[in-house]
C-alpha atoms as a PDB file:
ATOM      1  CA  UNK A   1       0.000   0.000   0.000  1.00  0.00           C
ATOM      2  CA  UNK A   2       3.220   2.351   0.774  1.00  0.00           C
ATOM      3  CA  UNK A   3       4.616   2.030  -2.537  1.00  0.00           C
ATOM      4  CA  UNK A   4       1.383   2.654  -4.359  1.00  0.00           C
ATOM      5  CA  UNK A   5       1.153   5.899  -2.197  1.00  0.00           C
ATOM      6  CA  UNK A   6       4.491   6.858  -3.622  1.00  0.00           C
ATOM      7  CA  UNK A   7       6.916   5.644  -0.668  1.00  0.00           C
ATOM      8  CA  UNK A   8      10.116   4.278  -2.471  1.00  0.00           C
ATOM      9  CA  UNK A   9      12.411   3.942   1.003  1.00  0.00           C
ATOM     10  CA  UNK A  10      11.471   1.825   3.511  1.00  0.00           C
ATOM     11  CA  UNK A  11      13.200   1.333   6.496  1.00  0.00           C
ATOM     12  CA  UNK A  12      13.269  -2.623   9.131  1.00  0.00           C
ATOM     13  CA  UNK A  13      14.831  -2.752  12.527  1.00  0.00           C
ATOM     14  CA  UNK A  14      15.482  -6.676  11.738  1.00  0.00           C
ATOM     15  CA  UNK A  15      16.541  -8.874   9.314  1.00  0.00           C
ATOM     16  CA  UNK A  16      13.348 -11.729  10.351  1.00  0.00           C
ATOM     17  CA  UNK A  17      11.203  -9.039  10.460  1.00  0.00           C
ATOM     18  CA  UNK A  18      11.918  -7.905   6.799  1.00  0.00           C
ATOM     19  CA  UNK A  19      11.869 -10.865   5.719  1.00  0.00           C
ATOM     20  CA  UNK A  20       8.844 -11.489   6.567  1.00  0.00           C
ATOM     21  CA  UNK A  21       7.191  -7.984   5.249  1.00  0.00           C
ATOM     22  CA  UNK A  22       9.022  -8.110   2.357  1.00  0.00           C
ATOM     23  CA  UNK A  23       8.766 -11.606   1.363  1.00  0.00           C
ATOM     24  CA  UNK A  24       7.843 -10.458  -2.194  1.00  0.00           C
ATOM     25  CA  UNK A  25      11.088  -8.549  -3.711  1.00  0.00           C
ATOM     26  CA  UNK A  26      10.623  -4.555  -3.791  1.00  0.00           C
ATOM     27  CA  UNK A  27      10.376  -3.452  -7.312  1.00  0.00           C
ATOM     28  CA  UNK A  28      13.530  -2.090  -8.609  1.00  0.00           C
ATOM     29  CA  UNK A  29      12.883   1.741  -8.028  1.00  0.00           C
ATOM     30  CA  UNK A  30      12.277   0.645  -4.161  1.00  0.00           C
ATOM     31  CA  UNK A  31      15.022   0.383  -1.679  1.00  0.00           C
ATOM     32  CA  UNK A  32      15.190  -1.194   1.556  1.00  0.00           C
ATOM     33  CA  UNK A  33      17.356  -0.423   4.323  1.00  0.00           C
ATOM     34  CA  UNK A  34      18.057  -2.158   7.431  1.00  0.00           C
ATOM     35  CA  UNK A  35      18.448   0.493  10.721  1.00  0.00           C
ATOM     36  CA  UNK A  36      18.887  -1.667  13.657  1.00  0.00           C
ATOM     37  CA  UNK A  37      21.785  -3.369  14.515  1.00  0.00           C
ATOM     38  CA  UNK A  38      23.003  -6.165  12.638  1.00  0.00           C
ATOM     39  CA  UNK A  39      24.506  -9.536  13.867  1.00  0.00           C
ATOM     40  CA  UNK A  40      27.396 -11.085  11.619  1.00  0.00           C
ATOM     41  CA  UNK A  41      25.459 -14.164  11.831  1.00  0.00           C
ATOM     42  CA  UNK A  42      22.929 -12.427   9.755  1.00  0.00           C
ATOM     43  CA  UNK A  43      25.115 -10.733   7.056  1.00  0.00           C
ATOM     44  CA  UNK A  44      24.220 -13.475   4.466  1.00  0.00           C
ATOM     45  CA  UNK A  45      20.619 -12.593   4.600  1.00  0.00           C
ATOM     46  CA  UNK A  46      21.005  -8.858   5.052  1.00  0.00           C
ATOM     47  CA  UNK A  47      22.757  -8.907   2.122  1.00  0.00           C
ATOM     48  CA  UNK A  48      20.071 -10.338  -0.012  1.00  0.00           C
ATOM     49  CA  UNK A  49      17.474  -8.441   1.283  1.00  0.00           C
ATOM     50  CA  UNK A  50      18.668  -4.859   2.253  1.00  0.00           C
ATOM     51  CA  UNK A  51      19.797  -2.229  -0.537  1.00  0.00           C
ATOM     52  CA  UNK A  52      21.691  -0.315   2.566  1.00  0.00           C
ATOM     53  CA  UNK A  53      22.857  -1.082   6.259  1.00  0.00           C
ATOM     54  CA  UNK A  54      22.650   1.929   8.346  1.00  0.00           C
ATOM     55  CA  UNK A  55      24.029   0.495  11.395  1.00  0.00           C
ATOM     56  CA  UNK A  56      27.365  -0.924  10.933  1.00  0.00           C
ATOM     57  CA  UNK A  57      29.408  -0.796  14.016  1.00  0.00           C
ATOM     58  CA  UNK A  58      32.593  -3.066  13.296  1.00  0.00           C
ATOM     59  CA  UNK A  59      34.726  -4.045  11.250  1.00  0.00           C
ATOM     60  CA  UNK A  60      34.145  -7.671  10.408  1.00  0.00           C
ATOM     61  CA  UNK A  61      30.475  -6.944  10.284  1.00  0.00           C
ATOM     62  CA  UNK A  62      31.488  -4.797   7.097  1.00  0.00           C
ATOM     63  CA  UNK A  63      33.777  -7.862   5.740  1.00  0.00           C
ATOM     64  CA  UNK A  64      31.143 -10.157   6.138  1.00  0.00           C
ATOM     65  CA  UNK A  65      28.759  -7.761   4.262  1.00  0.00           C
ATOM     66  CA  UNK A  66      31.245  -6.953   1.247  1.00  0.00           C
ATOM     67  CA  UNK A  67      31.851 -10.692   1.094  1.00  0.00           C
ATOM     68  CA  UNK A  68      28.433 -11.925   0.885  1.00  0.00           C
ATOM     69  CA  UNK A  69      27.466  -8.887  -1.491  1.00  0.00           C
ATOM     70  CA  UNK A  70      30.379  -9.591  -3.904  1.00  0.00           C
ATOM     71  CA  UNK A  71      29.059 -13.126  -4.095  1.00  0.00           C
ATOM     72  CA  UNK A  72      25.722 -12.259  -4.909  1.00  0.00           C
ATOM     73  CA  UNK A  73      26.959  -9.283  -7.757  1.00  0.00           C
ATOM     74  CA  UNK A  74      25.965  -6.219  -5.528  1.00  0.00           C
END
């Protein structure tokens, strides 16, 4: 209903919880960025799903996030 309002920026605390919403991929003028704090556990999905991470607060977090992205051709 957002994006047919005009709302191309949306914004998840969690990686479950977008998942869940946004089950369905975004269409390509969307974006989706994840603003809560992210577990390196999680990078792998995060990557898939989120278009930006907000909330990077180390250093291997942003390895794991580069390596997973370069895998998938982002």
């Amino acid at each position: 209903d957002a994006y047919a309002l005009g709302l191309r920026v949306f914004g998840e605390n969690r990686v479950q919880d977008a998942a869940r919403t946004f089950a369905d991929p975004l269409p390509p003028d969307a974006a989706l960025h994840l603003i809560g704090q992210l577990q390196s556990n999680k990078a792998r999905p995060a990557a898939a799903l989120f278009s930006v991470v907000e909330s990077v607060d180390r250093p291997s977090l942003i390895d794991a996030l580069e390596r997973e992205a370069e895998r998938r051709g982002r």
